[in-house]
Protein backbone atom coordinates (compact mmCIF):
# COMPACT_ATOMS: atom_id res chain seq x y z
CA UNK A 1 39.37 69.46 76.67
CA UNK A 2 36.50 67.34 74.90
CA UNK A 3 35.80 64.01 74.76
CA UNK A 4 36.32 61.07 72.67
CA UNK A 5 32.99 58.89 72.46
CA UNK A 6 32.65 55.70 71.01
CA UNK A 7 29.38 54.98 70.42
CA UNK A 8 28.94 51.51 69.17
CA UNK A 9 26.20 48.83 68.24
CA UNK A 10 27.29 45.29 69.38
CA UNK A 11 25.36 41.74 69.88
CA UNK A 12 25.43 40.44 73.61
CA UNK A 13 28.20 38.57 72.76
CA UNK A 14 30.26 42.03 72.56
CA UNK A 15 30.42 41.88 68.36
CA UNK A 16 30.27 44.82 66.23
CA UNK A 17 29.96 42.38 62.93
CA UNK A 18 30.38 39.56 61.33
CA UNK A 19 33.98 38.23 60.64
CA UNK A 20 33.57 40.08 57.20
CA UNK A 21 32.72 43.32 59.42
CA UNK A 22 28.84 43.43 58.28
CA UNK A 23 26.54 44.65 60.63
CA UNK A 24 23.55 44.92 58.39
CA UNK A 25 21.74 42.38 60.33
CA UNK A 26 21.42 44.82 63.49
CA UNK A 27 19.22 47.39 61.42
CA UNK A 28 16.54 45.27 62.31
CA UNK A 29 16.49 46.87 65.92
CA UNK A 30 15.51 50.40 64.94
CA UNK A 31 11.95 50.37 65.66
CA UNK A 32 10.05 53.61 66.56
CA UNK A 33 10.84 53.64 70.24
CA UNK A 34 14.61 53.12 69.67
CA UNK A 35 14.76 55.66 66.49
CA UNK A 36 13.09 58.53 68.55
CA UNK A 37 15.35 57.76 71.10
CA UNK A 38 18.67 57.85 68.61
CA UNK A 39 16.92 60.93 66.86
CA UNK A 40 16.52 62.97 70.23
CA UNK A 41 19.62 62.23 71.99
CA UNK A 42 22.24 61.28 69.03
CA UNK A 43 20.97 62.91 65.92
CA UNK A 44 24.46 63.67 64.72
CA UNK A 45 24.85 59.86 64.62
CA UNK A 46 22.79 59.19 62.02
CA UNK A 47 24.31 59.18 58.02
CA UNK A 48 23.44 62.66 56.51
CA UNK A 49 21.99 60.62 53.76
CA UNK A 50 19.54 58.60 56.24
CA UNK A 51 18.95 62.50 57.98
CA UNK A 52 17.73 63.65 54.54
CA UNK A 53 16.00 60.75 53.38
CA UNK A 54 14.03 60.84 56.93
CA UNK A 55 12.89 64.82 56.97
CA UNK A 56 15.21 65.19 60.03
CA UNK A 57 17.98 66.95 58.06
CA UNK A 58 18.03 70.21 60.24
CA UNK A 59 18.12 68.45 63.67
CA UNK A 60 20.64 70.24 65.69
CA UNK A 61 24.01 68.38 67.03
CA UNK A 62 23.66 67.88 70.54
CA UNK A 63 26.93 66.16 71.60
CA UNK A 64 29.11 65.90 68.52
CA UNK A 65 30.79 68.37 65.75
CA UNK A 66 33.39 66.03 64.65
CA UNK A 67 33.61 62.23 63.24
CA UNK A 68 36.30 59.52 63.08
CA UNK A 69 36.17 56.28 61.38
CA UNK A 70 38.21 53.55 60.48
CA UNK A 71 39.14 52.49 56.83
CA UNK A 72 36.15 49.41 56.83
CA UNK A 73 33.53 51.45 58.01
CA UNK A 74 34.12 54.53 55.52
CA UNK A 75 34.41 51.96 52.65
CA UNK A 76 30.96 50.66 53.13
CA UNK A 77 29.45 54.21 52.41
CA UNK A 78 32.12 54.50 49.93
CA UNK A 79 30.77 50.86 48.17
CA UNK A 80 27.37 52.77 48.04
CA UNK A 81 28.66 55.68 46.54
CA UNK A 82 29.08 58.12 49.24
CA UNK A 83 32.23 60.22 49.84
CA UNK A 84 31.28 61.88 52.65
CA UNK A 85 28.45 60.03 54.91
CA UNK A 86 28.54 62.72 57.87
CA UNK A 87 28.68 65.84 55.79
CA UNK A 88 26.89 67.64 58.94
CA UNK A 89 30.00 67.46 60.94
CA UNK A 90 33.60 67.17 60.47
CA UNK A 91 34.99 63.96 59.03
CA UNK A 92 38.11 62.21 59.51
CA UNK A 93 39.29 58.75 58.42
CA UNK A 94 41.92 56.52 59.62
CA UNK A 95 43.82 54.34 56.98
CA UNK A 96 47.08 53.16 56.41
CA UNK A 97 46.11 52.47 52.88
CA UNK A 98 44.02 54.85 51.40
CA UNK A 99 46.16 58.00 51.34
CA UNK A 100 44.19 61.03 49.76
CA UNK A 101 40.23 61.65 50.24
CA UNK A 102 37.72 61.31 47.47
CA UNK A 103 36.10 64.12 49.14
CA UNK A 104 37.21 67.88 50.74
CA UNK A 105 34.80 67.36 53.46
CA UNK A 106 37.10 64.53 54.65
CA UNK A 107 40.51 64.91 56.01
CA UNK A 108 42.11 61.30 56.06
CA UNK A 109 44.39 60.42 58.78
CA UNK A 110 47.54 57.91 57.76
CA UNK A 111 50.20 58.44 60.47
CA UNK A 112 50.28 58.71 64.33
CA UNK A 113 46.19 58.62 64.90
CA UNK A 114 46.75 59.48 68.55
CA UNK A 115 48.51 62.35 68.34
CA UNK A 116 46.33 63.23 65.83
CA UNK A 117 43.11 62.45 68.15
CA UNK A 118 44.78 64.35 70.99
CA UNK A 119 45.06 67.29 69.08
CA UNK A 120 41.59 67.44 68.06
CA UNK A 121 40.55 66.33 71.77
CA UNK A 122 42.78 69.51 73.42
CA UNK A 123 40.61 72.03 70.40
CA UNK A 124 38.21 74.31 72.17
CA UNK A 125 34.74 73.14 71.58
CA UNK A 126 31.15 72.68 73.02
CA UNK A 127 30.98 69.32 71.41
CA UNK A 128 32.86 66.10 71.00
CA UNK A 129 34.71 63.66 68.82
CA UNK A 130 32.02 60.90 67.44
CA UNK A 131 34.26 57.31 67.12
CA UNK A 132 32.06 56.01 64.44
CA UNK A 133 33.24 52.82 64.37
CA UNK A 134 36.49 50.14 63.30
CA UNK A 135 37.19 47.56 65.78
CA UNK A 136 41.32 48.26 64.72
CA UNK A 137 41.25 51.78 65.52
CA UNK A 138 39.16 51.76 68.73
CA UNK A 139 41.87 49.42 69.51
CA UNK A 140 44.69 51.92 68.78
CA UNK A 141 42.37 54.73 70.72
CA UNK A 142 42.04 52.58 73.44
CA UNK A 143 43.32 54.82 76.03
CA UNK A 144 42.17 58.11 74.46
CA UNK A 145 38.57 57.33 74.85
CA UNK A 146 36.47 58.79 77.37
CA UNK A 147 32.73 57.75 77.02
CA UNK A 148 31.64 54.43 75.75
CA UNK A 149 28.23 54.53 74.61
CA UNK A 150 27.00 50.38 73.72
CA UNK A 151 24.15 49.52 72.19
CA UNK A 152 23.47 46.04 72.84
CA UNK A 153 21.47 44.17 70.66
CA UNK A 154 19.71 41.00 72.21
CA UNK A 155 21.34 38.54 69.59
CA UNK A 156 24.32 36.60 69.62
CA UNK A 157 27.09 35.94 67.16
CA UNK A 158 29.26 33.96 68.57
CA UNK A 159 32.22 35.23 66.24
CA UNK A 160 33.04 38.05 64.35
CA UNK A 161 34.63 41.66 64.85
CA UNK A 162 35.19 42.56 68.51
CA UNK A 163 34.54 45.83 69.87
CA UNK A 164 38.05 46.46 70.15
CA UNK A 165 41.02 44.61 68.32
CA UNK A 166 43.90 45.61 70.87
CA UNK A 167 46.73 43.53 73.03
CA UNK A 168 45.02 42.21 76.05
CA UNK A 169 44.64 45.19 78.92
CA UNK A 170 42.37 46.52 80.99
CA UNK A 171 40.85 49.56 80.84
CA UNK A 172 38.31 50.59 83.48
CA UNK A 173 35.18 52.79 83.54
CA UNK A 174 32.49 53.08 85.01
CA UNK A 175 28.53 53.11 84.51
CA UNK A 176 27.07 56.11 84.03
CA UNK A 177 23.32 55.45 82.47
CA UNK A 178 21.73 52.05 81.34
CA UNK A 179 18.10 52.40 79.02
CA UNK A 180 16.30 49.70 78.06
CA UNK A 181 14.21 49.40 74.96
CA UNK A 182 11.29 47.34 74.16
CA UNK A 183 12.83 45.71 71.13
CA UNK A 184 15.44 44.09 73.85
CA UNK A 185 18.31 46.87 73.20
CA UNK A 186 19.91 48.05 76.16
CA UNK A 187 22.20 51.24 75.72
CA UNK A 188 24.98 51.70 78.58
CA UNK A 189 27.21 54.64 79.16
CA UNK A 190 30.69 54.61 80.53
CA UNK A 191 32.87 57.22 81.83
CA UNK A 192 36.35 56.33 81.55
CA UNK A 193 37.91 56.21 85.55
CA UNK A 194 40.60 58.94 85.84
């Protein structure tokens, strides 16, 4: 069975965004050290757009094939004009609202998300599922994630969209890997504790 990883950028203060859900603000962290870092170990994270627009289009995936997002996070490469911002893998969204894809390269989920998650998760495959991102659906996927990857930025928001927007309960992992960049970011790794 793979994995479901969700691999998140959050401020210390354990924000993925502003109340509005922006997160341009954390952009500012990618400095060379940090990129080559993203580009060796997570290239399947970055946009296909950003892959092509940086040369690094025919990187290889190294831990992902497939992609799930929430509603918020799609529509903010959908605002830009993109249908399909992970084209190099395969792309699912979760919405309650928007109900057929402006793109065949993206299969949108509207009803029972974990079964669907748990289906993809029991597929055989080298690779895993990529959480992109929604505070509301790692919330729902709470206890069908595996690996939390967190990229702490060294700023604080003081409010704004958690990490996860669940019921109180506690989940526990443990620490697997913790880097630290020069820019202040510190990435940690979780295992969920089975």
């Amino acid at each position: 069975m793979r994995g479901l990883t969700y691999f998140i950028a959050c401020s210390i203060d354990g924000f993925i965004g502003g109340p509005d859900g922006d997160a341009s603000f954390m952009t500012r962290f990618v400095d060379e050290e940090y990129f080559g870092f993203l580009k060796a170990e997570y290239p399947e994270t970055l946009p296909t757009q950003g892959r092509r627009h940086l040369g690094i289009d025919d990187l290889p995936n190294r831990r992902f094939d497939t992609v799930l997002q929430g509603r918020a996070s799609y529509d903010l490469a959908l605002k830009d004009g993109v249908t399909s911002p992970y084209a190099h893998l395969r792309e699912y969204v979760a919405s309650r609202t928007l109900t057929e894809s402006p793109d065949p390269n993206v299969e949108i989920i509207t009803t029972d998300l974990v079964g669907r998650v748990r289906a993809l998760k029991a597929e055989e495959s080298a690779y895993g599922i990529y959480l992109c991102g929604g505070s509301v659906v790692a919330g729902e996927l709470v206890d069908e994630i595996d690996e939390l990857v967190v990229k702490t930025y060294p700023i604080v928001l003081g409010t704004g969209m958690p990490m996860f927007r669940s019921p109180f309960r506690i989940s526990d992992f443990v620490t697997r890997d913790v880097r630290t960049f020069g820019n202040g970011v510190v990435v940690r790794t979780y295992a969920r504790r089975r």
